[in-house]
Protein backbone atom coordinates (compact mmCIF):
# COMPACT_ATOMS: atom_id res chain seq x y z
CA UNK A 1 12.36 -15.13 4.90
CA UNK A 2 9.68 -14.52 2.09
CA UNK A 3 10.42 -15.44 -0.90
CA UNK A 4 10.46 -12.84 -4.13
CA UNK A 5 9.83 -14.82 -7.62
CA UNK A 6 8.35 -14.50 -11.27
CA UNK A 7 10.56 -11.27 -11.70
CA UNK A 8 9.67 -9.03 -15.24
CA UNK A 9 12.08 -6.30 -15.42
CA UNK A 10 10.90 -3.64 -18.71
CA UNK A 11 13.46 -0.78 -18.98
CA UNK A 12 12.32 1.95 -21.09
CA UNK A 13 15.13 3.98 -20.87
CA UNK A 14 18.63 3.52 -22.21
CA UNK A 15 20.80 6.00 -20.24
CA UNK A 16 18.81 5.19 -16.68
CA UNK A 17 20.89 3.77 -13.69
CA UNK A 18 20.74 0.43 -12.50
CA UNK A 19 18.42 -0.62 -9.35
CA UNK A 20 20.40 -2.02 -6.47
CA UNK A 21 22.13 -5.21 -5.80
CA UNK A 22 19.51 -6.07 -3.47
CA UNK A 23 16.50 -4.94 -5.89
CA UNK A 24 18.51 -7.40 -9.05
CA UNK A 25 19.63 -10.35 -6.25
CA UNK A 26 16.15 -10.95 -4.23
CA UNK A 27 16.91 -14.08 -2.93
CA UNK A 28 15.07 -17.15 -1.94
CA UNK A 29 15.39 -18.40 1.30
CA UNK A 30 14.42 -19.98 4.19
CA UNK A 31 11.84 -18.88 6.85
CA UNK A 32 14.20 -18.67 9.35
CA UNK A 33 11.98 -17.39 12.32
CA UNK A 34 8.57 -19.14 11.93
CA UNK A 35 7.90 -21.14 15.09
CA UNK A 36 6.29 -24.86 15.07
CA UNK A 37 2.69 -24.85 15.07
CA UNK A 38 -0.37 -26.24 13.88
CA UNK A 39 -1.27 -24.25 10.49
CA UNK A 40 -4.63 -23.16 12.12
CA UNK A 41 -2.85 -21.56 14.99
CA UNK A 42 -1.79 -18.41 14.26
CA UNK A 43 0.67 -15.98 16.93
CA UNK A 44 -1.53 -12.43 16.89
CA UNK A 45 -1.07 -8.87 18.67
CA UNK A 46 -3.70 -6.67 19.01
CA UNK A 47 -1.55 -3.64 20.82
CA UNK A 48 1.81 -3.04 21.32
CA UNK A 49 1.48 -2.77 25.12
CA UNK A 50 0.36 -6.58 25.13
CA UNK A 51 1.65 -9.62 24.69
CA UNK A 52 1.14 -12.02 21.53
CA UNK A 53 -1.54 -14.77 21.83
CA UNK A 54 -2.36 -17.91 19.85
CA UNK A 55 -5.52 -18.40 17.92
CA UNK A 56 -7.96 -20.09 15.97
CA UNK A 57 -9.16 -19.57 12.56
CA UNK A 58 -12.46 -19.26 14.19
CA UNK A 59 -11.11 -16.92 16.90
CA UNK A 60 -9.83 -14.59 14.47
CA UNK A 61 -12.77 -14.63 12.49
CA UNK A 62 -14.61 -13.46 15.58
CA UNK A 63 -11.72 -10.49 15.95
CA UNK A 64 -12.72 -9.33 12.16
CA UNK A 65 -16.40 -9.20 12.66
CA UNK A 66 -16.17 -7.59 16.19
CA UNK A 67 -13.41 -4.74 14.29
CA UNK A 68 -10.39 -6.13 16.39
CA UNK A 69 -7.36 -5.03 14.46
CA UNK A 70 -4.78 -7.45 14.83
CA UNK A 71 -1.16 -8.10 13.31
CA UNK A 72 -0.46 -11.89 12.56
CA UNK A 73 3.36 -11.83 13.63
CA UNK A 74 3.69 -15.80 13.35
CA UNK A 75 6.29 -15.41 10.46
CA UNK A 76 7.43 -12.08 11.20
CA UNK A 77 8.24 -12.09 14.82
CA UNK A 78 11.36 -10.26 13.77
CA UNK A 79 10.51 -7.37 11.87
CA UNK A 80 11.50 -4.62 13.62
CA UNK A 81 14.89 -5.57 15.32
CA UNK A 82 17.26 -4.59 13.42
CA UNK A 83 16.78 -1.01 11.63
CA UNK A 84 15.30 0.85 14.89
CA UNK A 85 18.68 1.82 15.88
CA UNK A 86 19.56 3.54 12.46
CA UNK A 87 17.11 6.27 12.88
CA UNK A 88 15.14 8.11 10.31
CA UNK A 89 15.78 10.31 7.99
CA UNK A 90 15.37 14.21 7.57
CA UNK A 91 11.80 15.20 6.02
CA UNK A 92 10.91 18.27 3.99
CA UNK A 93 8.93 20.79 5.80
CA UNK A 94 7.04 22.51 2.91
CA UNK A 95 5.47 21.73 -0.72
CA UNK A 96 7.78 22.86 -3.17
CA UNK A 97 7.54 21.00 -6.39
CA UNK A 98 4.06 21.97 -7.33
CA UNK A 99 5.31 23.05 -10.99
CA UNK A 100 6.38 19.08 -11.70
CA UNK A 101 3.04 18.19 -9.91
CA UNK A 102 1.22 20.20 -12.24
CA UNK A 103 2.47 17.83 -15.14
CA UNK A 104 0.97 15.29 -13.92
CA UNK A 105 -2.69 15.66 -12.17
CA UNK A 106 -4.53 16.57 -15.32
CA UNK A 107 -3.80 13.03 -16.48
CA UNK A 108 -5.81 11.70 -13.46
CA UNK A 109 -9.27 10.17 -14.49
CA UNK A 110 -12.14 9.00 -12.10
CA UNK A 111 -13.37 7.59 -15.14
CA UNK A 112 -10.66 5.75 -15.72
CA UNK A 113 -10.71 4.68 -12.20
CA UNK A 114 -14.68 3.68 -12.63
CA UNK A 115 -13.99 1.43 -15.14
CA UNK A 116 -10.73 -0.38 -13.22
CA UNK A 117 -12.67 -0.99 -9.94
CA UNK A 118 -16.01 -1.84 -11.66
CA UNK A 119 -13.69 -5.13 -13.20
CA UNK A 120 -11.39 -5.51 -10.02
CA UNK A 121 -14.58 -6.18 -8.22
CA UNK A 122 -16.58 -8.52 -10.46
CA UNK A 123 -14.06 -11.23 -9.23
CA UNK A 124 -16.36 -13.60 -6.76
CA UNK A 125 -13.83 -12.54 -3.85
CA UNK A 126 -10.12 -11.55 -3.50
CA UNK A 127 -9.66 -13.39 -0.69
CA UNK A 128 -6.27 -14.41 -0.22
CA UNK A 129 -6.19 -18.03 -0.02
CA UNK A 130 -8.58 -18.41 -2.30
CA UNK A 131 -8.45 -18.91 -6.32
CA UNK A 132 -10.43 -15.70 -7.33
CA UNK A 133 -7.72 -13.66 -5.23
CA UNK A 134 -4.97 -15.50 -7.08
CA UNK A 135 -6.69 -14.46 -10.74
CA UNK A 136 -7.45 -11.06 -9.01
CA UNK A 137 -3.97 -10.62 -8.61
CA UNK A 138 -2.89 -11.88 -12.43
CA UNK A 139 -5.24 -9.38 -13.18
CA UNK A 140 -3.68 -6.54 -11.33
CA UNK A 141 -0.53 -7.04 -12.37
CA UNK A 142 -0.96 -7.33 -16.24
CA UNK A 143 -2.77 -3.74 -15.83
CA UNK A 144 0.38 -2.74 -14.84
CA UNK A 145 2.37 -4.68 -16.77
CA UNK A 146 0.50 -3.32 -19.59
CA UNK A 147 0.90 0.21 -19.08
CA UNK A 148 4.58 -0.30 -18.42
CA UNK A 149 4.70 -2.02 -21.87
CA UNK A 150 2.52 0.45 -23.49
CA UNK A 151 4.11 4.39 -23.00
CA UNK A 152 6.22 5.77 -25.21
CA UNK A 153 7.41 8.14 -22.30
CA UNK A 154 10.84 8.03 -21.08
CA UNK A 155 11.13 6.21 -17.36
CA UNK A 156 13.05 3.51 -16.15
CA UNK A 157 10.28 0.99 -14.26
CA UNK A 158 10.45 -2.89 -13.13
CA UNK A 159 7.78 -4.98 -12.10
CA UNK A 160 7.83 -7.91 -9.70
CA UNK A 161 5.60 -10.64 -8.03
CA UNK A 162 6.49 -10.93 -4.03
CA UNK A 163 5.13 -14.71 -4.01
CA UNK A 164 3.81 -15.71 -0.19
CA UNK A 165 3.17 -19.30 0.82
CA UNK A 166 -0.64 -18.69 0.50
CA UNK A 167 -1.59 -18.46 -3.04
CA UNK A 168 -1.84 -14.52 -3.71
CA UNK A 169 1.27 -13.09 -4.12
CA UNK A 170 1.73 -9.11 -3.89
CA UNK A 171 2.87 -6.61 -6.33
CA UNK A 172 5.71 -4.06 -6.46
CA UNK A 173 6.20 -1.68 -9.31
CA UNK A 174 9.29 0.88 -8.91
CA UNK A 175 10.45 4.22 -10.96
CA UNK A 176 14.07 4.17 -10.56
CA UNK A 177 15.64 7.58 -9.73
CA UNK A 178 17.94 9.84 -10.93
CA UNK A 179 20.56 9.90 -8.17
CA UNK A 180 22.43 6.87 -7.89
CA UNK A 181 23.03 7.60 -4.46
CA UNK A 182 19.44 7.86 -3.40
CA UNK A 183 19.26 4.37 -5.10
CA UNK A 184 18.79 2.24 -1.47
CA UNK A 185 16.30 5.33 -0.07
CA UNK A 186 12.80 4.84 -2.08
CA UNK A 187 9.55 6.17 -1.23
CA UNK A 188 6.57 3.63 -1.03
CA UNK A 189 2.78 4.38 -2.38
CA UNK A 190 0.94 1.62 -0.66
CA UNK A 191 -2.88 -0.15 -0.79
CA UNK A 192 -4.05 -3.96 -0.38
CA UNK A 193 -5.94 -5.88 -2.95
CA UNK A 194 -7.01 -8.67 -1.08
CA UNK A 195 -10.71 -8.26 0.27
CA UNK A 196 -13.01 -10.47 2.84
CA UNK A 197 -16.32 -11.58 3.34
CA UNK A 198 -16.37 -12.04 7.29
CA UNK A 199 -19.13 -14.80 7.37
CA UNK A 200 -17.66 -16.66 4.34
CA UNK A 201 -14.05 -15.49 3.91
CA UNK A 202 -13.50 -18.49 1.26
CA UNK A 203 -16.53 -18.88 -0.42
CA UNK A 204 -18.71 -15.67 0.18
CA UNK A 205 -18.93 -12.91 -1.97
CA UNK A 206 -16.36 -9.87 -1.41
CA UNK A 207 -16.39 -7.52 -4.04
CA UNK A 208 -14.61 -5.29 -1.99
CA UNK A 209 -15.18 -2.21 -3.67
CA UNK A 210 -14.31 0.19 -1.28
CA UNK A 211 -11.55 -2.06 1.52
CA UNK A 212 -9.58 -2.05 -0.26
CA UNK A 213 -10.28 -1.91 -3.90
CA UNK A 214 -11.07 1.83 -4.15
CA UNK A 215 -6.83 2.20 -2.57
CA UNK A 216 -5.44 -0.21 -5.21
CA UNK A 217 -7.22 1.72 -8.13
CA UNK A 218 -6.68 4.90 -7.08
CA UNK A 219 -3.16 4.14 -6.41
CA UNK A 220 -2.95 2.12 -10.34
CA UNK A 221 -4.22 5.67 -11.83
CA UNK A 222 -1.62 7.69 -10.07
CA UNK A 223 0.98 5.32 -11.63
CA UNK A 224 -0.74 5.41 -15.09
CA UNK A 225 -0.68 9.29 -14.43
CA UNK A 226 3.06 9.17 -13.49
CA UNK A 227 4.29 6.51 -15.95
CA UNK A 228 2.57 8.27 -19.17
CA UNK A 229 4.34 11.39 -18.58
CA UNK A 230 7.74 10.26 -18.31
CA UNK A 231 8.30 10.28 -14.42
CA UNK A 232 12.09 10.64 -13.60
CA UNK A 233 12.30 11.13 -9.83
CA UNK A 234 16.13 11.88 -8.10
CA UNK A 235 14.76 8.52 -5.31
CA UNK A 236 13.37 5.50 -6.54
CA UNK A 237 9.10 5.72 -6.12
CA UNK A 238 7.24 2.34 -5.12
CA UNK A 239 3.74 1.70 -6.00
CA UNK A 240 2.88 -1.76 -3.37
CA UNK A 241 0.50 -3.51 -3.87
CA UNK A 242 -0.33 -5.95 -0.88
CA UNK A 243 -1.82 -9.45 -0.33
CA UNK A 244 -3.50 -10.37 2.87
CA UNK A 245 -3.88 -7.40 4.42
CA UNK A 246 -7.23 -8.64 6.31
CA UNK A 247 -5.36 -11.87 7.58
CA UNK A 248 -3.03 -9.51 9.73
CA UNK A 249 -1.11 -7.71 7.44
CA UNK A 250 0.60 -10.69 6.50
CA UNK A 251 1.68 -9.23 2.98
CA UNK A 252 3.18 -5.86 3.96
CA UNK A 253 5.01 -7.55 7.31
CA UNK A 254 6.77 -9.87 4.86
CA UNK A 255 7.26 -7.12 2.43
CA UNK A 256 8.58 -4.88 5.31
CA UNK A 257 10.67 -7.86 6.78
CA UNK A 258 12.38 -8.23 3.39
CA UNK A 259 13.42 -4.60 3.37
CA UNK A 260 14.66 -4.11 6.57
CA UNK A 261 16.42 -7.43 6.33
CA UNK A 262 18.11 -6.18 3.46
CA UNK A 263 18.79 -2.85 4.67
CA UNK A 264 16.68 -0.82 2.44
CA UNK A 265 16.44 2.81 3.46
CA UNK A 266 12.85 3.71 2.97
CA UNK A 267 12.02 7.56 3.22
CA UNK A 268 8.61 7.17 3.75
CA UNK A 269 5.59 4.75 3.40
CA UNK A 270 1.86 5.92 2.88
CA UNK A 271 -1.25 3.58 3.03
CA UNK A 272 -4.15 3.85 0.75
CA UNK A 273 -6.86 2.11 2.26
CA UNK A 274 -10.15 2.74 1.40
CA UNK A 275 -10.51 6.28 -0.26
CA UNK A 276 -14.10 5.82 -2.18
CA UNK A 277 -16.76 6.36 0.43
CA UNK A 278 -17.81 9.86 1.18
CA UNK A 279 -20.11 9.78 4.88
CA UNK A 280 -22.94 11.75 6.14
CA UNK A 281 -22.31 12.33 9.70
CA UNK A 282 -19.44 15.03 8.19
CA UNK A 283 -18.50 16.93 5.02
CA UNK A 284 -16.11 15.27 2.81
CA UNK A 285 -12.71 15.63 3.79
CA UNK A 286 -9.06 13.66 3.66
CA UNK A 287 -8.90 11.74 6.76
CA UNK A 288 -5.44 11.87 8.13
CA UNK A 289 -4.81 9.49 10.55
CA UNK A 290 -3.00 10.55 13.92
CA UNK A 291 -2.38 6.95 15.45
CA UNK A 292 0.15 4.95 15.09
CA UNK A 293 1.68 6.88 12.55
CA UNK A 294 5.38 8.98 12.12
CA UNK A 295 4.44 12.60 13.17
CA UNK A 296 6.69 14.35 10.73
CA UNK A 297 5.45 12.70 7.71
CA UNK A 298 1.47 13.00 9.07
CA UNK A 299 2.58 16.27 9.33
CA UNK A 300 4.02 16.45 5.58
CA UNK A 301 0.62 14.46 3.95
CA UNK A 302 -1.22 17.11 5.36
CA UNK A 303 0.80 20.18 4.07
CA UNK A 304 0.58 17.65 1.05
CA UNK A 305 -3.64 17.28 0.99
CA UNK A 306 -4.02 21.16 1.45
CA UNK A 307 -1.56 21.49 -1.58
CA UNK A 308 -2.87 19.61 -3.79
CA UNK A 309 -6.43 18.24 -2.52
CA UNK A 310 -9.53 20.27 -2.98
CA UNK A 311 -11.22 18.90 0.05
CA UNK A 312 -10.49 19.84 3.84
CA UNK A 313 -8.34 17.65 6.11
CA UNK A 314 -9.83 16.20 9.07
CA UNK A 315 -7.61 13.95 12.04
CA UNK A 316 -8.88 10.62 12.91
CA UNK A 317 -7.47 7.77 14.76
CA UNK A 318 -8.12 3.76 13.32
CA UNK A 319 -6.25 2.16 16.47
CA UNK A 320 -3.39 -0.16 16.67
CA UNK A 321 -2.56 -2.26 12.94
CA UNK A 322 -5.37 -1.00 11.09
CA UNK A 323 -3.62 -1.20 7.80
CA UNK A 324 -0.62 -1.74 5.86
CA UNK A 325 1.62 1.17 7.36
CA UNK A 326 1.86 -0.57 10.55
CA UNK A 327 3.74 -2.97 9.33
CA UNK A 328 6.15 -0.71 8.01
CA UNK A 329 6.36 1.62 11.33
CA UNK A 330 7.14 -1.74 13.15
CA UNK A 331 9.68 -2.01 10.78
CA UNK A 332 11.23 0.88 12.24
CA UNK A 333 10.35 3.13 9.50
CA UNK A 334 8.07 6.32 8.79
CA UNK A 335 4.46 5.47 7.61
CA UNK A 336 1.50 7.38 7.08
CA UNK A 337 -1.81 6.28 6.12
CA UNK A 338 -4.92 8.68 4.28
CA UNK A 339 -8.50 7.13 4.40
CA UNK A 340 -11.73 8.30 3.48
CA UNK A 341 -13.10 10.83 6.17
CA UNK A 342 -13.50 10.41 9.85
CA UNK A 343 -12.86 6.79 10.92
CA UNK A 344 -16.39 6.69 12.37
CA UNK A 345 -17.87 7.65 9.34
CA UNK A 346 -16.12 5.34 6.79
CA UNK A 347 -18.19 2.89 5.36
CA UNK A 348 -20.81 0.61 6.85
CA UNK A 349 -20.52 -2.13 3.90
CA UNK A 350 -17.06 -3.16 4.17
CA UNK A 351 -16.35 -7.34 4.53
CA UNK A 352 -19.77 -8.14 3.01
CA UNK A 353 -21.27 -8.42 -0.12
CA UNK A 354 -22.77 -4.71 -0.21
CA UNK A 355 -18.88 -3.44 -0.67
CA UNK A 356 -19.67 -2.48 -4.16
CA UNK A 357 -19.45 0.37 -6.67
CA UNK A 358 -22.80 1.56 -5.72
CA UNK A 359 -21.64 2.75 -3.33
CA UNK A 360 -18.28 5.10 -4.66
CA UNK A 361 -17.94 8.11 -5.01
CA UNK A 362 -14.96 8.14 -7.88
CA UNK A 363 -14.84 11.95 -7.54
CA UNK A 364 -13.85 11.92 -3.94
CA UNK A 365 -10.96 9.06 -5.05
CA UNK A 366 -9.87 11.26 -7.38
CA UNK A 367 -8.79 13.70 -4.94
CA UNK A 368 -6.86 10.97 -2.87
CA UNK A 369 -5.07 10.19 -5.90
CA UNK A 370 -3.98 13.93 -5.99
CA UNK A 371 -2.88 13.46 -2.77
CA UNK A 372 -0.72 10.40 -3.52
CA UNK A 373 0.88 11.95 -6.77
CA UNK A 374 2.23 14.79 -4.42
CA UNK A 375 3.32 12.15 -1.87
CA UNK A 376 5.26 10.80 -4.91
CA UNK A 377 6.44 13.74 -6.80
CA UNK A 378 6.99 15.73 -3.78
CA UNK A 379 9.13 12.75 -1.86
CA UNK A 380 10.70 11.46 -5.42
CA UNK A 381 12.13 14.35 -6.10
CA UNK A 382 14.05 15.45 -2.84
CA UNK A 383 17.61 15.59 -2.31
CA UNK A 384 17.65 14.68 1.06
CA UNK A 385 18.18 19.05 1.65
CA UNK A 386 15.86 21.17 3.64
């Protein structure tokens, strides 16, 4: 199993329940299922109708420049066996909390978010392994360690590190709810904050403004948004922050693994994964993605973007483990994932050094993170009721 450490727990309100037994008792343990092998072969799947492969470093370098979405399942062969047969649980079918909503999206800033992604990418890279994604990550989570710290507003939020065995751990930053019995059903906000240069992964420049840097911020100022005006949901919301999402999802797998392991009784999961880039072969629009996805909750984000968003939705399909929410549909559990526009029309510049700010538009982010404060307040705040 992967190991949870470096745990900062601020309360910030007196009368709010406790988090779970599982939340307080993360354990550390043994990786039970990882399979002898030479550390530079690695056990991938490219589609869920064919069987796993070894690799190469090299070979999966190849797989990144050529755009061959993969899932590293060397570690996490697993995930997915054991919550399937629970089932999933009943969605709402409409928008109905746009009054608390309201509250809360006039506190959104793209200027705010400007200034967080012009620092997140002046780090050399965020690669993963390397020691610019480790301080990229310190980084990360003293922003929101610092806001936590910082409001006067009445919430109950924790903080923790998810350490991995590579040297950038992920981040998970959770709004208790209400309802103690909703306690062990949370909803997840999700984005990585690793990045890649696909010539040089360890030494090459990665800025990584828009894969996934422009997710990570937009999904920080939805949290800022939330945690400044006293956010008290009836489920526990999850803001997840994930490392080595370009290695195969490695990050969210483990993350995912360690939840369904546990038990944990996630609502729902949405990926924020590159939401800066506005294209030119369409108008700007939300692009929902239709693969590989739960229906239901697709179907929810986009009552959710026309709700909230100012911007038209448009369907688009990414293909088998194109981000984080695959690893949480594996898991057995419902995912969604929001990107830019039209999958053919998201950015050219992504895994190089031309991944910059120059190329965001912080308006068009800004209207994702409308989109992800309804996922939260919307989700957060039902009963389980239709």
């Amino acid at each position: 199993m992967v190991k949870l450490q470096s745990f900062l727990m601020l309360s910030l309100a007196a009368t709010a329940l406790a988090a779970p037994s599982w939340w307080e008792q993360w354990s550390l343990g043994k990786k039970t299922n990882r399979v002898a092998h030479d550390e530079d072969r690695r056990l991938v799947q490219t589609s869920e109708h064919q069987a796993p492969f070894w690799t190469s470093e090299t070979e999966r370098l190849d797989m990144l420049r050529n755009n061959v979405n993969y899932m590293d399942i060397t570690d996490y062969q697993d995930l997915g066996t054991s919550l399937k047969p629970l089932g999933k649980k009943p969605l709402p079918k409409a928008a109905v909390h746009q009054n608390k909503v309201a509250r809360y999206v006039d506190q959104l800033s793209a200027a705010n978010m400007e200034v967080a992604l012009t620092e997140f990418t002046s780090f050399h890279t965020r690669y993963y392994k390397s020691d610019t994604g480790i301080e990229s990550a310190k980084w990360l989570y003293k922003q929101i360690s610092d806001l936590i710290e910082e409001t006067d507003a009445e919430s109950d939020i924790s903080i923790r590190k998810f350490e991995h065995p590579w040297k950038q751990f992920s981040i998970i930053a959770r709004f208790e709810g209400k309802n103690e019995t909703l306690t062990n059903s949370p909803v997840i906000v999700g984005a990585h904050q690793d990045s890649v240069n696909m010539w040089l992964p360890m030494w090459g420049r990665s800025p990584g403004a828009d894969d996934d840097g422009s997710g990570t911020v937009t999904i920080l100022e939805v949290f800022r948004a939330l945690i400044n005006t006293g956010f008290r949901p009836n489920r526990p919301v999850e803001f997840h922050w994930y490392s080595a999402e370009e290695a195969g999802l490695l990050g969210s797998q483990a993350v995912a693994q360690s939840y369904e392991q546990k038990g944990v009784d996630v609502l729902a999961m949405i990926q924020n994964d590159m939401t800066g880039y506005v294209g030119t072969k369409f108008a700007e629009s939300y692009g929902i993605v239709v693969d590989y996805v739960d229906d239901d909750l697709t179907e929810l984000v986009r009552v959710y973007a026309r709700e909230y968003g100012d911007i038209p939705v448009r369907e688009t399909k990414c293909g088998y483990a194109c981000s984080d929410h695959a690893s949480w549909a594996k898991a057995g559990y419902r995912s969604a994932f929001a990107i830019e526009g039209d999958f053919s029309d998201s950015s050219p510049y992504i895994h190089s050094t031309n991944d910059d700010v120059s190329h965001i538009n912080f308006d068009h982010m800004k209207q994702f993170a409308k989109l992800a404060l309804g996922f939260a307040v919307e989700l957060g705040h039902f009963k389980g009721e239709n």
